[in-house]
C-alpha atoms as a PDB file:
ATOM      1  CA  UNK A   1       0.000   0.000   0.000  1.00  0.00           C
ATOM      2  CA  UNK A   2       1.471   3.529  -0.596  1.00  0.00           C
ATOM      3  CA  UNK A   3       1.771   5.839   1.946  1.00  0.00           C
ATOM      4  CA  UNK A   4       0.012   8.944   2.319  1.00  0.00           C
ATOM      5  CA  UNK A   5       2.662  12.088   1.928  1.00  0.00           C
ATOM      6  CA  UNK A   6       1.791  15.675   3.198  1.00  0.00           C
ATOM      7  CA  UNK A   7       2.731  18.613   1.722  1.00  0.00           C
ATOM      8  CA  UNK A   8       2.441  22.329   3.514  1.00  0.00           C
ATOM      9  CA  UNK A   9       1.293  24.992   0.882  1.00  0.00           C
ATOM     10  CA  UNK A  10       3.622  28.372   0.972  1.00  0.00           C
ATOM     11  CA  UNK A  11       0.743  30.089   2.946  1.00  0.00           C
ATOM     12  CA  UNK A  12       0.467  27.020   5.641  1.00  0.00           C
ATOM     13  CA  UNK A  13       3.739  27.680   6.420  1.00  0.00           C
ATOM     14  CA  UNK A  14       3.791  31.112   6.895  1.00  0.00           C
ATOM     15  CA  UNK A  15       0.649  31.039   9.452  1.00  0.00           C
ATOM     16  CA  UNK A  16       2.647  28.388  11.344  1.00  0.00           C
ATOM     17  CA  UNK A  17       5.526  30.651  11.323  1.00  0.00           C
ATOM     18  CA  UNK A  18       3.980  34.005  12.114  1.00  0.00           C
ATOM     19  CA  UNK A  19       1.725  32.733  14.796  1.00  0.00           C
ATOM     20  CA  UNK A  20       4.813  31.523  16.686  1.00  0.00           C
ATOM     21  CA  UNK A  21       6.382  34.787  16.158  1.00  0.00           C
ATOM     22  CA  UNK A  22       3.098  36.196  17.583  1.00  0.00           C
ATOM     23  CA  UNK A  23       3.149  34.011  20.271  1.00  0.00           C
ATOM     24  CA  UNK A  24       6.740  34.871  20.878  1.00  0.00           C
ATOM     25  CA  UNK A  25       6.362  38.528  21.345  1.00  0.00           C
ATOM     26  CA  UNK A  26       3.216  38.394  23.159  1.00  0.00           C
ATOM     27  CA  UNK A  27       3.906  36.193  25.855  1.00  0.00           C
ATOM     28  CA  UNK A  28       7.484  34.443  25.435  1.00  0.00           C
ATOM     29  CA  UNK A  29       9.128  31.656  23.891  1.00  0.00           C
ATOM     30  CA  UNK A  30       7.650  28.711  25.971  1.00  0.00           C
ATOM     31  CA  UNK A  31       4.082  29.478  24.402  1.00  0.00           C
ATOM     32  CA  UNK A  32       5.543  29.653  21.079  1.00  0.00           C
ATOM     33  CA  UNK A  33       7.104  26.399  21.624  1.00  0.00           C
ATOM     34  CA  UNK A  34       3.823  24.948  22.989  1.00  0.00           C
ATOM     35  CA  UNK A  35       2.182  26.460  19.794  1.00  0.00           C
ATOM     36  CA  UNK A  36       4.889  24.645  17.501  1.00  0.00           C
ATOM     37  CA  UNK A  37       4.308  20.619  19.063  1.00  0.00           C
ATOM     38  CA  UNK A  38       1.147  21.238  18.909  1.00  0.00           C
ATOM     39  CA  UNK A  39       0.577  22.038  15.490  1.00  0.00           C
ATOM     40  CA  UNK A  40       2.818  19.066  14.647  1.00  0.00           C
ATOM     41  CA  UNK A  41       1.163  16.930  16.772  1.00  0.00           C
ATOM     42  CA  UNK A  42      -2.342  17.748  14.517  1.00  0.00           C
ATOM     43  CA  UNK A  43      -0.375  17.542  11.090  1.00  0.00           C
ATOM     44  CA  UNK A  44       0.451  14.275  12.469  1.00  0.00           C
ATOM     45  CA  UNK A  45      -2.775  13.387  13.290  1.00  0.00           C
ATOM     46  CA  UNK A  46      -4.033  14.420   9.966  1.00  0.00           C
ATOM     47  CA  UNK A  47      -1.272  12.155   8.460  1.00  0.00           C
ATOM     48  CA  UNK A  48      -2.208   9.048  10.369  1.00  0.00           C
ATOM     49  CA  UNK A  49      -6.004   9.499   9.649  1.00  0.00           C
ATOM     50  CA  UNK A  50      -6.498  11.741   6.783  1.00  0.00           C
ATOM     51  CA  UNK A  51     -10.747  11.138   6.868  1.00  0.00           C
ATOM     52  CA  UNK A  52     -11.107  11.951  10.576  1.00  0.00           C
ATOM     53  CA  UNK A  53     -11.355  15.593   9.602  1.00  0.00           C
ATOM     54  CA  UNK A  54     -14.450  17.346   9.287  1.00  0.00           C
ATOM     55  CA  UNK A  55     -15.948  18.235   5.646  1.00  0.00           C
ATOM     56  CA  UNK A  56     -15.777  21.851   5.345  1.00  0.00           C
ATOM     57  CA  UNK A  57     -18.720  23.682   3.211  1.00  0.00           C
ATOM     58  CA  UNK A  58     -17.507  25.870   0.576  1.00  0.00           C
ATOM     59  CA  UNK A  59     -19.066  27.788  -2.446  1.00  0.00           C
ATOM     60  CA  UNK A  60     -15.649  27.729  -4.299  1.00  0.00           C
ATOM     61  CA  UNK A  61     -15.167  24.695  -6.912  1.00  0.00           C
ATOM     62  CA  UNK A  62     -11.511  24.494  -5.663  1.00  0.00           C
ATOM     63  CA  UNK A  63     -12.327  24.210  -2.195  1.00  0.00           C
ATOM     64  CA  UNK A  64     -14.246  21.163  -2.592  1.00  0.00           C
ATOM     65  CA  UNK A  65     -13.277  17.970  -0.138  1.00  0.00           C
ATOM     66  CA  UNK A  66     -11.302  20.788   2.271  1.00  0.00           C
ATOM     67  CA  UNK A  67     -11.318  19.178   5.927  1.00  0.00           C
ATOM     68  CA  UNK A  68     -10.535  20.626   8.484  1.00  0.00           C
ATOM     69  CA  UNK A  69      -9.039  19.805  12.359  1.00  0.00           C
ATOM     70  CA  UNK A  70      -8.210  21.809  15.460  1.00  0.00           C
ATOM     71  CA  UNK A  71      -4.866  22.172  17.352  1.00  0.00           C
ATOM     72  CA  UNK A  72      -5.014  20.830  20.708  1.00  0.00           C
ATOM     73  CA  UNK A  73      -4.905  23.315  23.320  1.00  0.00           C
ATOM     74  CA  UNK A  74      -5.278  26.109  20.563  1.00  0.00           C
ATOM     75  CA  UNK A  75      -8.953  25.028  20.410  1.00  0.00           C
ATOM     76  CA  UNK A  76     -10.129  28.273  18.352  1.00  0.00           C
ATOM     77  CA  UNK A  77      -7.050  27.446  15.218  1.00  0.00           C
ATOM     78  CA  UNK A  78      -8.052  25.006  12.587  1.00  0.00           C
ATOM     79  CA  UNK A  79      -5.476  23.638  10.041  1.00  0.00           C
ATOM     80  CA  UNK A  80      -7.252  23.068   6.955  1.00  0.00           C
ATOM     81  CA  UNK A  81      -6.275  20.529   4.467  1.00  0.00           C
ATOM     82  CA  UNK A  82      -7.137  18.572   1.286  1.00  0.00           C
ATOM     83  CA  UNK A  83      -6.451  15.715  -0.157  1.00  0.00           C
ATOM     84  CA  UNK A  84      -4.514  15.691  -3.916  1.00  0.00           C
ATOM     85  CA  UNK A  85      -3.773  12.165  -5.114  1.00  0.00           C
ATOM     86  CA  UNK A  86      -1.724  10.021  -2.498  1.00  0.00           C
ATOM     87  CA  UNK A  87      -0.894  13.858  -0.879  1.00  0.00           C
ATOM     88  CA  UNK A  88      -2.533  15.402   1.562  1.00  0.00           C
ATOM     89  CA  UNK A  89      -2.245  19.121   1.002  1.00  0.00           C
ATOM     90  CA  UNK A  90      -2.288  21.729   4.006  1.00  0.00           C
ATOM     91  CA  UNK A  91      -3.658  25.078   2.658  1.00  0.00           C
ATOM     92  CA  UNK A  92      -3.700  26.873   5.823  1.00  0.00           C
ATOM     93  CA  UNK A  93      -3.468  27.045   9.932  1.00  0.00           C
ATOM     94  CA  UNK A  94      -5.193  29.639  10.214  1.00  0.00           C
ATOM     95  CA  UNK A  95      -7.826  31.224  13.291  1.00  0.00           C
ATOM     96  CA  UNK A  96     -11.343  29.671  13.239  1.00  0.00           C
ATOM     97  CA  UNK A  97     -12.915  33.291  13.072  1.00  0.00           C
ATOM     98  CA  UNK A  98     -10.739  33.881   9.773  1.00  0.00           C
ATOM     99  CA  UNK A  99     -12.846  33.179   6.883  1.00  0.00           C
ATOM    100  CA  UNK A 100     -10.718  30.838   4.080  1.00  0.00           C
ATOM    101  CA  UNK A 101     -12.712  31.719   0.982  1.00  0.00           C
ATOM    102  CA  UNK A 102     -11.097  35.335   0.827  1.00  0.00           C
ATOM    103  CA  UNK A 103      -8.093  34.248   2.185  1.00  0.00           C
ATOM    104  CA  UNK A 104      -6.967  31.425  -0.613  1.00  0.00           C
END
């Protein structure tokens, strides 16, 4: 059987990134850290058992199948993903209040 392979888009990254930084400056480097494991922890997650995410509801053709999953202990941040052939693309981490459509 092949394995599943996941792939962080440019703009996945960057939220990753910048929330840490945001994290950093806000309230010191152990948060940020915190922030980091847990976000791999999820991506992990998502990895292991790409279905277990929740079907998201888009009006965008290209947004069809997105799923989406929340990072533990950051209950309100949602990495959203979808799957490409044997990849599973991440398209963004982003704040559950942020709205993906404009964003992408």
């Amino acid at each position: 059987m092949k394995r599943t392979g996941l792939r962080l888009s440019e703009a996945a990254a960057a939220d990753i990134v910048e929330q840490a930084d945001r994290y950093k400056e806000q309230s010191g480097p152990p948060l940020a850290k915190r922030w980091e494991k847990a976000v791999t922890s999820a991506l992990l997650r998502v990895l292991e058992n790409p279905r277990a995410g929740t079907i998201c509801t888009f009006r965008r053709a290209e947004l069809s199948g997105v799923r989406r999953v929340p990072v533990a202990g950051f209950r309100k941040h949602l990495i959203f993903y979808q799957f490409r052939g044997a990849e599973i693309l991440v398209l963004r981490v982003l704040h559950g209040a942020r709205d993906l459509e404009s964003l992408r």
